[in-house]
Protein backbone atom coordinates (compact mmCIF):
# COMPACT_ATOMS: atom_id res chain seq x y z
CA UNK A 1 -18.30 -7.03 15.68
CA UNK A 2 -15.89 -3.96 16.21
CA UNK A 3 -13.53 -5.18 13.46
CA UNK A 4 -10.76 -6.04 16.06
CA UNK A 5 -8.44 -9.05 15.24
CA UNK A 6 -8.70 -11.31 18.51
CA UNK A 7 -6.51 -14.06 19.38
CA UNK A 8 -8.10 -17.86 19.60
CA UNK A 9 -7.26 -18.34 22.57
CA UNK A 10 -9.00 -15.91 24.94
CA UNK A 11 -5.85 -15.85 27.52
CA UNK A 12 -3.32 -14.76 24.74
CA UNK A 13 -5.16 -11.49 24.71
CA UNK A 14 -4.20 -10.30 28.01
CA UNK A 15 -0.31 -11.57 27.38
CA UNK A 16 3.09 -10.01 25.61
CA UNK A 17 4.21 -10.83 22.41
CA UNK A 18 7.00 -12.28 24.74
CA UNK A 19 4.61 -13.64 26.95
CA UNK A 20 3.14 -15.74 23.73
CA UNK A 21 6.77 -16.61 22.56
CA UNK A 22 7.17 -18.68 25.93
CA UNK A 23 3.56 -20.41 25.67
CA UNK A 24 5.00 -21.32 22.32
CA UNK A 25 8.35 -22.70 23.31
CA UNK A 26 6.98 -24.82 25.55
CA UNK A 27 4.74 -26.62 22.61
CA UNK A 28 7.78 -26.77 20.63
CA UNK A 29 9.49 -28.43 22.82
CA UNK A 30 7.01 -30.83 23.65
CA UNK A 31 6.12 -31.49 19.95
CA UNK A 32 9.88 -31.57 19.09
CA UNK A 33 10.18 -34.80 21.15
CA UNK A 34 6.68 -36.23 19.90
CA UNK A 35 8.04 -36.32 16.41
CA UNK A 36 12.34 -37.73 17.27
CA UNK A 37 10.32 -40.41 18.92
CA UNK A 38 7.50 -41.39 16.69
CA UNK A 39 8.79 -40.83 12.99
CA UNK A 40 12.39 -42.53 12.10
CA UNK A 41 12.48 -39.68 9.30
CA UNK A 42 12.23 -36.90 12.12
CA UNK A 43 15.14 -39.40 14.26
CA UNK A 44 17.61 -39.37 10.72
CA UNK A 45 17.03 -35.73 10.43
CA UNK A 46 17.77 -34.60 13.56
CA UNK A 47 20.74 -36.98 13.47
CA UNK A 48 22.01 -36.14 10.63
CA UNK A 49 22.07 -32.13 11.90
CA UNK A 50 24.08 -33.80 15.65
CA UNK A 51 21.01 -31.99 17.47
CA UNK A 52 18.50 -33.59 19.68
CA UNK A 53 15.02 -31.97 20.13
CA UNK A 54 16.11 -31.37 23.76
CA UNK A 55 18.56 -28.82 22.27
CA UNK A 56 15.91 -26.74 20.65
CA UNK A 57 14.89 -24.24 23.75
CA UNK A 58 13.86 -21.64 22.00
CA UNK A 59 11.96 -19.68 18.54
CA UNK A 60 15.57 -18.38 18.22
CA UNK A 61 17.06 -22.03 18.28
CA UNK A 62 14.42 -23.46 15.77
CA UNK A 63 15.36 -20.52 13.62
CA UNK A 64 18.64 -21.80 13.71
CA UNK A 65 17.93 -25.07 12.67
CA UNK A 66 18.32 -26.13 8.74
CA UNK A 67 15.46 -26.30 6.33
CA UNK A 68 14.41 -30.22 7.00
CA UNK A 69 11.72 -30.58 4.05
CA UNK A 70 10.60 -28.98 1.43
CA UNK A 71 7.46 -29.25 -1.23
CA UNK A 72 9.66 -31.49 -3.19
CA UNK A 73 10.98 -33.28 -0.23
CA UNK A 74 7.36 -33.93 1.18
CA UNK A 75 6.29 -35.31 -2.30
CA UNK A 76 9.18 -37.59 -2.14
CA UNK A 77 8.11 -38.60 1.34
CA UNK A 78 4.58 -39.74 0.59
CA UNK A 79 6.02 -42.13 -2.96
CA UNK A 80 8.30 -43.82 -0.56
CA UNK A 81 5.53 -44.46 2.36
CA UNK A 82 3.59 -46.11 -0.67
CA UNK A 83 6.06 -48.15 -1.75
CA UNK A 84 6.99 -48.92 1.85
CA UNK A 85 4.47 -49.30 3.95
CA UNK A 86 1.06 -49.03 1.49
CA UNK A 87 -0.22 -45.38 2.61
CA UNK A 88 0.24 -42.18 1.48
CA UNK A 89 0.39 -40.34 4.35
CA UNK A 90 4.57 -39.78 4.21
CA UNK A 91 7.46 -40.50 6.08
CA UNK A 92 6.76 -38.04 8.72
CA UNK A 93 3.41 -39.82 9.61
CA UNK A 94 3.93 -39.80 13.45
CA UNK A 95 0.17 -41.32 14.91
CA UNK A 96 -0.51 -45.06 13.25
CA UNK A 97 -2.31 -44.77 9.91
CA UNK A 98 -5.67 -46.52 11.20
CA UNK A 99 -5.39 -43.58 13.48
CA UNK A 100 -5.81 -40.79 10.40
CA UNK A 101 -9.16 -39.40 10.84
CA UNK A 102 -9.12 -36.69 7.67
CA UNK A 103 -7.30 -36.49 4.91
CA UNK A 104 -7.08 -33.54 2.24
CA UNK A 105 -4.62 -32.93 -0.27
CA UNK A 106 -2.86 -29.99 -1.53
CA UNK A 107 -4.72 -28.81 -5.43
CA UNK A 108 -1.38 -30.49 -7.24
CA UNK A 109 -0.93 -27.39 -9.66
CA UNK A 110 2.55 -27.26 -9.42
CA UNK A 111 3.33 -31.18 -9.53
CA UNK A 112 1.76 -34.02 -7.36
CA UNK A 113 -1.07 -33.86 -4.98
CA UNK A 114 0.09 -34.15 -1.69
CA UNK A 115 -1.41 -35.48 1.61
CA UNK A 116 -0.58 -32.15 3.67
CA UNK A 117 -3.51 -32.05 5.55
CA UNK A 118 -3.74 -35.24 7.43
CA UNK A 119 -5.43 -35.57 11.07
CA UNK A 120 -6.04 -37.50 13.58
CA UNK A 121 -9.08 -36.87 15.48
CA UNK A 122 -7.11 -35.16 18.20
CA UNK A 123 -6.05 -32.80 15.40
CA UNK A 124 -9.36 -32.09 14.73
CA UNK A 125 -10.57 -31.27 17.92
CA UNK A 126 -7.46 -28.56 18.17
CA UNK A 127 -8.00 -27.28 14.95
CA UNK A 128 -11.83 -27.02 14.52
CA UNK A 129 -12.17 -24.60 16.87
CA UNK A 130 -9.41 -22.50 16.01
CA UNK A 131 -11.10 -22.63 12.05
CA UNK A 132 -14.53 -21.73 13.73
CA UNK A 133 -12.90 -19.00 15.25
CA UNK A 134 -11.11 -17.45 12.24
CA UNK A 135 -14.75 -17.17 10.85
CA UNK A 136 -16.16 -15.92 14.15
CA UNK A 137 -13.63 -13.13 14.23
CA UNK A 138 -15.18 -11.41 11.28
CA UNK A 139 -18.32 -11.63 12.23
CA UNK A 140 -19.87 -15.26 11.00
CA UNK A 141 -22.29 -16.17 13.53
CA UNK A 142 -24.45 -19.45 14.29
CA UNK A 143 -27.36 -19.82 11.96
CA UNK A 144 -25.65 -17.85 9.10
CA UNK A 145 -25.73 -19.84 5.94
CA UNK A 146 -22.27 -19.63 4.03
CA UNK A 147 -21.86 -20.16 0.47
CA UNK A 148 -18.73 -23.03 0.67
CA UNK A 149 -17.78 -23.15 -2.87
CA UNK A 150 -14.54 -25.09 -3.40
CA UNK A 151 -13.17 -28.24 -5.12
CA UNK A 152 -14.83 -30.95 -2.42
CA UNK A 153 -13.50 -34.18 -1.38
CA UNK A 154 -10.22 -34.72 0.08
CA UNK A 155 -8.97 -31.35 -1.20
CA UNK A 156 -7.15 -28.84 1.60
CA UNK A 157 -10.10 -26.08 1.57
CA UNK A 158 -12.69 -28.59 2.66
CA UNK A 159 -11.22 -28.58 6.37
CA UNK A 160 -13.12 -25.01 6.53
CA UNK A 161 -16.49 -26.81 6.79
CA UNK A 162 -15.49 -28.18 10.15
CA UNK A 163 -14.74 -24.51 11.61
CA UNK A 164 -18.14 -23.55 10.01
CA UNK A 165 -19.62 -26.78 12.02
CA UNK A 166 -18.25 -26.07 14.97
CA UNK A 167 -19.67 -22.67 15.63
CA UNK A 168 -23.46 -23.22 14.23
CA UNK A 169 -22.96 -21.87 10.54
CA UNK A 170 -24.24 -24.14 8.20
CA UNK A 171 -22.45 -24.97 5.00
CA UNK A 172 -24.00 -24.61 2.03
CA UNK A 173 -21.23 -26.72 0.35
CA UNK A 174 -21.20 -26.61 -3.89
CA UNK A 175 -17.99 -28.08 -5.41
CA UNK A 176 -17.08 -25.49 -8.04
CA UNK A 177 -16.86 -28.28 -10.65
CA UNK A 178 -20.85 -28.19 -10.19
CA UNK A 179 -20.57 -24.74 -12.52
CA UNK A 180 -21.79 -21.28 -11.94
CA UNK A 181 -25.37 -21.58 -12.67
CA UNK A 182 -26.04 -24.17 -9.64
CA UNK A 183 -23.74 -21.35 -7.08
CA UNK A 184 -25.41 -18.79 -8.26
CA UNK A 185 -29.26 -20.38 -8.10
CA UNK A 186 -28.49 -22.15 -4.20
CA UNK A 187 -27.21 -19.19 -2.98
CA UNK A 188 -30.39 -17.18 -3.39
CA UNK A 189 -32.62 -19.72 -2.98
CA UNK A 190 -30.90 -20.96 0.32
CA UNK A 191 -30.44 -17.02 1.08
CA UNK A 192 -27.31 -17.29 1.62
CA UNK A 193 -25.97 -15.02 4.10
CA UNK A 194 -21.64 -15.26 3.25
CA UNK A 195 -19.55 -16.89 0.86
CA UNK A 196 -16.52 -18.42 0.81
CA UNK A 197 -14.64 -18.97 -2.84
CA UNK A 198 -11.62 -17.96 -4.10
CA UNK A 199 -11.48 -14.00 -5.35
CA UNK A 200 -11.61 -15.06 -9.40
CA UNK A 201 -14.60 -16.95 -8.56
CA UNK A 202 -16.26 -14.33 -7.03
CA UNK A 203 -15.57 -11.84 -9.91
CA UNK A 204 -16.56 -14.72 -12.25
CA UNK A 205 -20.25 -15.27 -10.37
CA UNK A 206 -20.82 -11.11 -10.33
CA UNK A 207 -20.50 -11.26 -13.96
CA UNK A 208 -23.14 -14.02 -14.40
CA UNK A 209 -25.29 -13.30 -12.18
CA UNK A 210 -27.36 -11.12 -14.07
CA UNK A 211 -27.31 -13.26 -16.71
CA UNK A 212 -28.73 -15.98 -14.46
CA UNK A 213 -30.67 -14.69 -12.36
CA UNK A 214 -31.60 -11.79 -13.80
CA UNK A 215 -30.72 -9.65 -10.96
CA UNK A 216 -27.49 -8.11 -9.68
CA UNK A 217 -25.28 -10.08 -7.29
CA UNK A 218 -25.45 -7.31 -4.63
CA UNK A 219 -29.64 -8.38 -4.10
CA UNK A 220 -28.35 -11.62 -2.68
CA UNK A 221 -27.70 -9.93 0.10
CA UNK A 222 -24.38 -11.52 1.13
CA UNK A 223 -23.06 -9.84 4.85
CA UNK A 224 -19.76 -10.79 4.20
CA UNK A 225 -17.58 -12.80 1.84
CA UNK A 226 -14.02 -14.78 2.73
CA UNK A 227 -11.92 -15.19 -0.09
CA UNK A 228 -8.75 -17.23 -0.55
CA UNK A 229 -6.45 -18.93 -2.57
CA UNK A 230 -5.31 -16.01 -4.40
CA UNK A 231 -3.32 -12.60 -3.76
CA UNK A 232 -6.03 -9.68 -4.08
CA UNK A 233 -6.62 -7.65 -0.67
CA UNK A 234 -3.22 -6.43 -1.29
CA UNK A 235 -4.26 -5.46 -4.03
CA UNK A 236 -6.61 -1.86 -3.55
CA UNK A 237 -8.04 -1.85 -6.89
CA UNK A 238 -8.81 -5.30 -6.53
CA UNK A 239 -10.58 -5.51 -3.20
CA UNK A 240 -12.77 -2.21 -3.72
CA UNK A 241 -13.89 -3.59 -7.29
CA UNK A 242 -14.70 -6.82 -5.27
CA UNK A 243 -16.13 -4.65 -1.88
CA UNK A 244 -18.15 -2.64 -4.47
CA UNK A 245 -19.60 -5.03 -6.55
CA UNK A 246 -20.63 -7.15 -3.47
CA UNK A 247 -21.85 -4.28 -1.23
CA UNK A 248 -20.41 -5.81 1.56
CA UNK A 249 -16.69 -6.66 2.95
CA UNK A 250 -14.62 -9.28 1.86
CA UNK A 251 -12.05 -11.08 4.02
CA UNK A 252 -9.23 -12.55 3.46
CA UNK A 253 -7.92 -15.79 4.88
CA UNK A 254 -5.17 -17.94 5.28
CA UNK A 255 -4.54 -21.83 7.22
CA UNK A 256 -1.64 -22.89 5.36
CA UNK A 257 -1.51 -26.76 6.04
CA UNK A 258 -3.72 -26.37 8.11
CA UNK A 259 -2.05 -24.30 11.02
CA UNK A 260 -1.01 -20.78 9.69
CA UNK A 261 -4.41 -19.29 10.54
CA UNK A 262 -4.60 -16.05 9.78
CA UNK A 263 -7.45 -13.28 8.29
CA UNK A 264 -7.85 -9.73 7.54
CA UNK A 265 -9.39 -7.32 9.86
CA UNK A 266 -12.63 -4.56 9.08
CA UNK A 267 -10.87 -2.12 7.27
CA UNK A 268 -10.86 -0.31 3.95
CA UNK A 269 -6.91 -0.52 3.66
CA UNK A 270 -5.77 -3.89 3.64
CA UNK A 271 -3.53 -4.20 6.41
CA UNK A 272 -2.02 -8.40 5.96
CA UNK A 273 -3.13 -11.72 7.40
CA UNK A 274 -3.19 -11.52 11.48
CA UNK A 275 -1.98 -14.42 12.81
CA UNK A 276 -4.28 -15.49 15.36
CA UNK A 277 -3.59 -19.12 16.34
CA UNK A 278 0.10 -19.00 17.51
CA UNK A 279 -0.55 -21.85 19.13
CA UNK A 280 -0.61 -23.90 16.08
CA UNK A 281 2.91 -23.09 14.55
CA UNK A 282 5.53 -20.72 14.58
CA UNK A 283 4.90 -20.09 10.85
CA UNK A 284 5.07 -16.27 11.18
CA UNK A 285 8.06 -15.98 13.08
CA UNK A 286 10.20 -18.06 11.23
CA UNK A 287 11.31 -16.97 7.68
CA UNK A 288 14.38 -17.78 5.15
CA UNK A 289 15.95 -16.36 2.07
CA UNK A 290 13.89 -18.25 -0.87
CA UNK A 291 17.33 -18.94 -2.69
CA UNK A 292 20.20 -19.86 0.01
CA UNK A 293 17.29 -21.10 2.70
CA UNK A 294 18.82 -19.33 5.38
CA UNK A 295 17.37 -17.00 8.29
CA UNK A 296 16.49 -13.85 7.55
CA UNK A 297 15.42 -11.84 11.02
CA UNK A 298 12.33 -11.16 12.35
CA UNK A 299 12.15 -7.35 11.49
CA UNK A 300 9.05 -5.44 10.97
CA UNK A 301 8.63 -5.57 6.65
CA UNK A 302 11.24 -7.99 6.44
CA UNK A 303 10.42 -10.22 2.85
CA UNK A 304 11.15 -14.33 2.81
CA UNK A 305 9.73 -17.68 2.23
CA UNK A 306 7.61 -18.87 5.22
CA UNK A 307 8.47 -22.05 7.36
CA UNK A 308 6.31 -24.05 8.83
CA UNK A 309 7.05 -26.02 12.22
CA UNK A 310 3.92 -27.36 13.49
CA UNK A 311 3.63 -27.16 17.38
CA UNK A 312 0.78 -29.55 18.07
CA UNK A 313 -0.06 -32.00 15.47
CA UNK A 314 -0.30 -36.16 15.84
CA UNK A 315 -0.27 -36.79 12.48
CA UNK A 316 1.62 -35.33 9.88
CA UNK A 317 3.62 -33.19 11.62
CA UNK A 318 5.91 -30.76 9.73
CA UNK A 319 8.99 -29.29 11.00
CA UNK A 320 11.28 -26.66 9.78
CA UNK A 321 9.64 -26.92 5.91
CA UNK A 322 10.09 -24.33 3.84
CA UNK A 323 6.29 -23.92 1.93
CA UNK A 324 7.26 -21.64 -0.65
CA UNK A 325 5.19 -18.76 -0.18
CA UNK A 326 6.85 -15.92 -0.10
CA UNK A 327 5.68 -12.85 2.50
CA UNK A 328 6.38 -9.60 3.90
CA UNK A 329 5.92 -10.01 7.88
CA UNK A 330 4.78 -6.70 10.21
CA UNK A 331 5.69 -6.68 13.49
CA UNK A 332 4.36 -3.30 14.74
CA UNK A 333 0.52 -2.94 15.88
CA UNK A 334 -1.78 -3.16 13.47
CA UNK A 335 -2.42 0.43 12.33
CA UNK A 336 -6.40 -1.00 11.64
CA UNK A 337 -7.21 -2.60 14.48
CA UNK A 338 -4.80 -2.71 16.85
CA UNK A 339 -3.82 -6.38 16.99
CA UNK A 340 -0.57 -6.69 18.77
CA UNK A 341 0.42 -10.21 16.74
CA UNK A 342 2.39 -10.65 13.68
CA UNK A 343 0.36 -10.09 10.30
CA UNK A 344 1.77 -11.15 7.09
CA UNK A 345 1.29 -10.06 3.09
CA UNK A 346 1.33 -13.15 1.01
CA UNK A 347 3.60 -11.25 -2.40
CA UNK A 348 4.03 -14.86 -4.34
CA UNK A 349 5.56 -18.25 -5.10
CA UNK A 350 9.06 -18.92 -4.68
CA UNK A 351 8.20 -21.40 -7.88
CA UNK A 352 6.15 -18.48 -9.83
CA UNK A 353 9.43 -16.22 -9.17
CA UNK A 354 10.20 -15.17 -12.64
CA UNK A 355 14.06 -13.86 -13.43
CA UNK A 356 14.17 -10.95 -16.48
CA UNK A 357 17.84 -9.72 -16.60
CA UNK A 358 18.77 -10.67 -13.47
CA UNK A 359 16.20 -8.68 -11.65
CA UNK A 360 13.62 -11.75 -9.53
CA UNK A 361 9.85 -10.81 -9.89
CA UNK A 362 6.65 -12.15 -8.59
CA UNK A 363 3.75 -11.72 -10.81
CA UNK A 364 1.45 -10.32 -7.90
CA UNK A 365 3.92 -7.39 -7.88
CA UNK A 366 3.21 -7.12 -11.34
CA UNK A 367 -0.36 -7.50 -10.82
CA UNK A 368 -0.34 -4.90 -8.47
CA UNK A 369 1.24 -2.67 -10.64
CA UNK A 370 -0.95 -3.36 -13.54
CA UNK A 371 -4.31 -3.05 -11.42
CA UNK A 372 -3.47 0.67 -10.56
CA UNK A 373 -4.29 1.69 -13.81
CA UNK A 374 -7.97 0.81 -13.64
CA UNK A 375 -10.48 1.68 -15.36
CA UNK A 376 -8.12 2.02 -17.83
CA UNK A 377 -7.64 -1.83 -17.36
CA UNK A 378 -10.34 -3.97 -16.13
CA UNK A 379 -7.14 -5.68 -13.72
CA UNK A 380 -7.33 -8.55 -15.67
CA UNK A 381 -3.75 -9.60 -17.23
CA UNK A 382 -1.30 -12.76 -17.95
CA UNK A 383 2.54 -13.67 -18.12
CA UNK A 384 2.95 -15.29 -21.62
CA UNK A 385 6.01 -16.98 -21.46
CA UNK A 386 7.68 -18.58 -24.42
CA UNK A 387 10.33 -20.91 -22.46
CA UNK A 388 10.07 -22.77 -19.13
CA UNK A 389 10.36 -20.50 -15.95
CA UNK A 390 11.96 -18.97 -14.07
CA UNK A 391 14.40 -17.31 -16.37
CA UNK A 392 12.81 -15.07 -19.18
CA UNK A 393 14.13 -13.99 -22.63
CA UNK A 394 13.65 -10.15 -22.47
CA UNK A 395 10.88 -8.40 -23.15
CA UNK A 396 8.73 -10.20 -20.41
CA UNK A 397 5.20 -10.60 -22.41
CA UNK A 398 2.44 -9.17 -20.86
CA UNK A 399 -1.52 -9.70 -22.23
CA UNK A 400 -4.14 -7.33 -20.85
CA UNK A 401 -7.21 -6.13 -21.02
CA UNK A 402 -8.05 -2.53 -21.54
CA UNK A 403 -11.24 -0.80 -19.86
CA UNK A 404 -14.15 -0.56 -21.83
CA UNK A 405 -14.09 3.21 -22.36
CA UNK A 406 -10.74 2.97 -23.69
CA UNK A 407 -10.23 4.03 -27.47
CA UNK A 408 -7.79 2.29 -29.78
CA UNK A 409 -5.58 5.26 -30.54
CA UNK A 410 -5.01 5.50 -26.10
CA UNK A 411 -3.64 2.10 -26.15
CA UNK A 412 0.14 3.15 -27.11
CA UNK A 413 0.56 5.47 -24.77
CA UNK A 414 -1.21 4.05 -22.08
CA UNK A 415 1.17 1.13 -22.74
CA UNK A 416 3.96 3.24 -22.68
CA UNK A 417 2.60 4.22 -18.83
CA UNK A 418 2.10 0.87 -17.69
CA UNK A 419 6.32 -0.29 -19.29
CA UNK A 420 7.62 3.12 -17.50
CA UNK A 421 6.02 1.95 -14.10
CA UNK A 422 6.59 -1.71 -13.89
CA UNK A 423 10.46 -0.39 -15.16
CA UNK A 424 10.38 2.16 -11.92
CA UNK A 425 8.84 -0.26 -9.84
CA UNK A 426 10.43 -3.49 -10.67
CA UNK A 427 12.75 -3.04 -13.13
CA UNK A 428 11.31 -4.79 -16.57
CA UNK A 429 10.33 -3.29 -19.33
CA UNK A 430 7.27 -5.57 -20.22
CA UNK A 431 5.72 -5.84 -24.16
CA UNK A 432 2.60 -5.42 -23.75
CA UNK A 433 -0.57 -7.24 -26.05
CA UNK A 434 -3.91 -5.55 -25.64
CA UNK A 435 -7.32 -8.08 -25.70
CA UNK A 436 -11.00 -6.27 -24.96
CA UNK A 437 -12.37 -6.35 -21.45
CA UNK A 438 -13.95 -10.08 -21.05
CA UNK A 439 -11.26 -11.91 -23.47
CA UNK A 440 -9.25 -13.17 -20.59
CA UNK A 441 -11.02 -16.11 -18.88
CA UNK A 442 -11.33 -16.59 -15.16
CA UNK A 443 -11.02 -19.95 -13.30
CA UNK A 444 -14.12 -21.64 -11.03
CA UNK A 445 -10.74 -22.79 -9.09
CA UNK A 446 -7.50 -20.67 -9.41
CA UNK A 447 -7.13 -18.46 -11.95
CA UNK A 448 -3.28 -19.16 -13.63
CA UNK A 449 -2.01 -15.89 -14.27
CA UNK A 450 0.48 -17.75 -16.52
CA UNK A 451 -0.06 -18.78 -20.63
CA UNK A 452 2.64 -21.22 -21.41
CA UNK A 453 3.49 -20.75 -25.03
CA UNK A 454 6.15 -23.06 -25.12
CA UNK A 455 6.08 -26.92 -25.66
């Protein structure tokens, strides 16, 4: 593998940007028309806007087009295909539900589960390949055996092992509710040859492996790990502590409801997600303002919330839905690799946005900010908020943990460095609590960078 981002298909490689854009329209259009005629929600909606999916030519046309669901919309969707019709699948369920093939839901962490990643087994036979591909693209290869360590069962991540499937890998699947000891003792006795787990897990397993198995996580051997769930390759500090420790690159990945594919290229600067399946969605190309919902152009670093139109899906199929993640598109070449396609940098929530005197902030930023002081931080840190977000009461709290060779008589005025930055950089003056290296605990799952002191 020469580290070069490829596209799924083999055919988009040799085509335009433009080129792409009109392979695209021609999905949407078709899949615009799939959904007005199979889902009465998708008829209402498109009646209630006086357009007909015949109307909608064009990217530039869909941009145009009103936000039509949102998380809060979708969860509303799925109670009231319960209470109607006795499945959960939603309101937008276009295929018949003895036609649902897989179901996964979303992790719930910011209210209730959702049934997001629903297929029929026409979606699957799209969508395997394209997930076997992502994986193939950095360098996974039949007969590798990958570490899949996630929460199993119907949640979103376990769609992965299909890719894995499709090209030859074989899974070695652990749900991370099985606890580190169990990881850490299958993957060298399987010899594991990548991983897959989110970044805090992968921290969290260096730590104990030596504990374990009495040897340091880089003699497993890993080629390769793929990490996701959590912002860190934007993060330098963060991916060469995790590169370092490992001995070996780390990827990172991205399928948001399962079409969004995107991954990382072989670099040592992190250069965003490349979106590799447009096919799928028009998810890169189509962005709003997280507050007023409405377009904000396609410009190369332009910052907004991602929407997600779906462009061949039977069975939940989403259209103009406003995720909540919040990214900061590229346009231009990749500077890495040369990929030609959109790339993204995932910077936060829209619902972890945090407001301190009137100034919005996304605790990645802060993150970021904080993890450029290592070693005189170990990176780890947490938001302590003492009222419900988003707005905060000024001084935002801050809790971190100082680097082991730090004395006690540094810590003021290394504080006073960290406040002066994060003022210069995102204008808040943070108070800032210091706790030794190894006080702040890290999450098998998703670490919360939040502590909710409030009732």
């Amino acid at each position: 593998m020469d580290g070069r981002i490829t596209y799924a298909i083999p055919e988009y490689n040799h085509l335009s940007v433009e080129e792409i854009r009109r392979e695209q329209e021609v999905y949407l259009s078709r899949q615009l028309k799939y959904c007005y005629d199979s889902s009465h929600f998708y008829q209402q909606k498109f009646n209630d806007i006086g357009v007909k999916p015949e109307d909608i030519r064009t990217l530039d046309d869909l941009r145009r087009l009103p936000i039509m669901m949102t998380k809060e919309h979708e969860r509303e969707n799925h109670l009231e295909s319960m209470e109607r019709f006795g499945h959960p699948f939603g309101m937008h369920l276009c295929a018949p539900p003895e036609d649902v093939y897989l179901t996964g839901t979303t992790s719930g962490t910011t209210g209730i589960s959702t049934f997001t990643y629903t297929f029929t087994q026409k979606d699957m036979e799209v969508l395997a390949p394209t997930l076997g591909f992502q994986f193939a693209n950095v360098g996974v290869k039949k007969g590798d055996r990958v570490m899949f360590c996630f929460a199993l069962g119907i949640y979103a991540t376990s769609m992965g092992l299909w890719g894995l499937r499709h090209i030859g890998a074989l899974p070695i699947d652990i749900d991370v509710r099985a606890g580190s000891e169990l990881i850490l003792k299958f993957a060298e006795t399987t010899r594991a040859t990548w991983m897959l787990c989110t970044p805090s897990l992968a921290l969290y397993l260096a730590e104990k492996a030596r504990e374990i198995l009495n040897k340091d996580i880089r003699e497993l051997g890993f080629k390769g790990l793929k990490l996701t769930g959590e912002p860190w390759a934007s993060i330098p500090e963060v991916k060469q502590k995790i590169e370092d420790t490992y001995g070996c690159r780390a990827y990172d990945f991205y399928a948001v409801c399962g079409v969004a594919a995107g991954v990382s290229c072989n670099s040592d600067e992190y250069h965003g997600l490349h979106c590799h399946a447009p096919h799928l969605c028009t998810t890169y190309q189509d962005l709003v303002d997280p507050v007023t919902k409405q377009p904000i152009d396609i410009t190369d670093g332009a910052i907004g919330e991602i929407v997600v139109t779906m462009l061949q899906r039977k069975a939940c199929p989403l259209v103009k839905y406003a995720y909540g993640d919040i990214v900061q598109i590229f346009t231009r070449e990749c500077p890495g690799c040369g990929f030609k396609g959109p790339r993204v940098k995932i910077i936060g929530r829209s619902d972890d946005m945090l407001i301190v005197k009137g100034s919005n902030v996304y605790p990645a930023a802060i993150k970021k900010e904080v993890a450029s002081f290592v070693p005189q931080v170990t990176g780890e840190m947490r938001i302590v908020l003492d009222q419900p977000p988003p707005r905060v009461n000024p001084p935002l709290k801050l809790r971190i943990e100082h680097g082991e060779d730090i004395r006690d008589d540094d810590l003021a005025g290394l504080a006073n460095e960290i406040s002066l930055c994060l003022h210069n950089k995102l204008k808040v003056r943070p108070a800032i609590e210091w706790v030794r290296p190894g006080t702040l605990e890290k999450s098998m799952r998703k670490t919360d960078i939040f502590v909710k002191a409030y009732r």
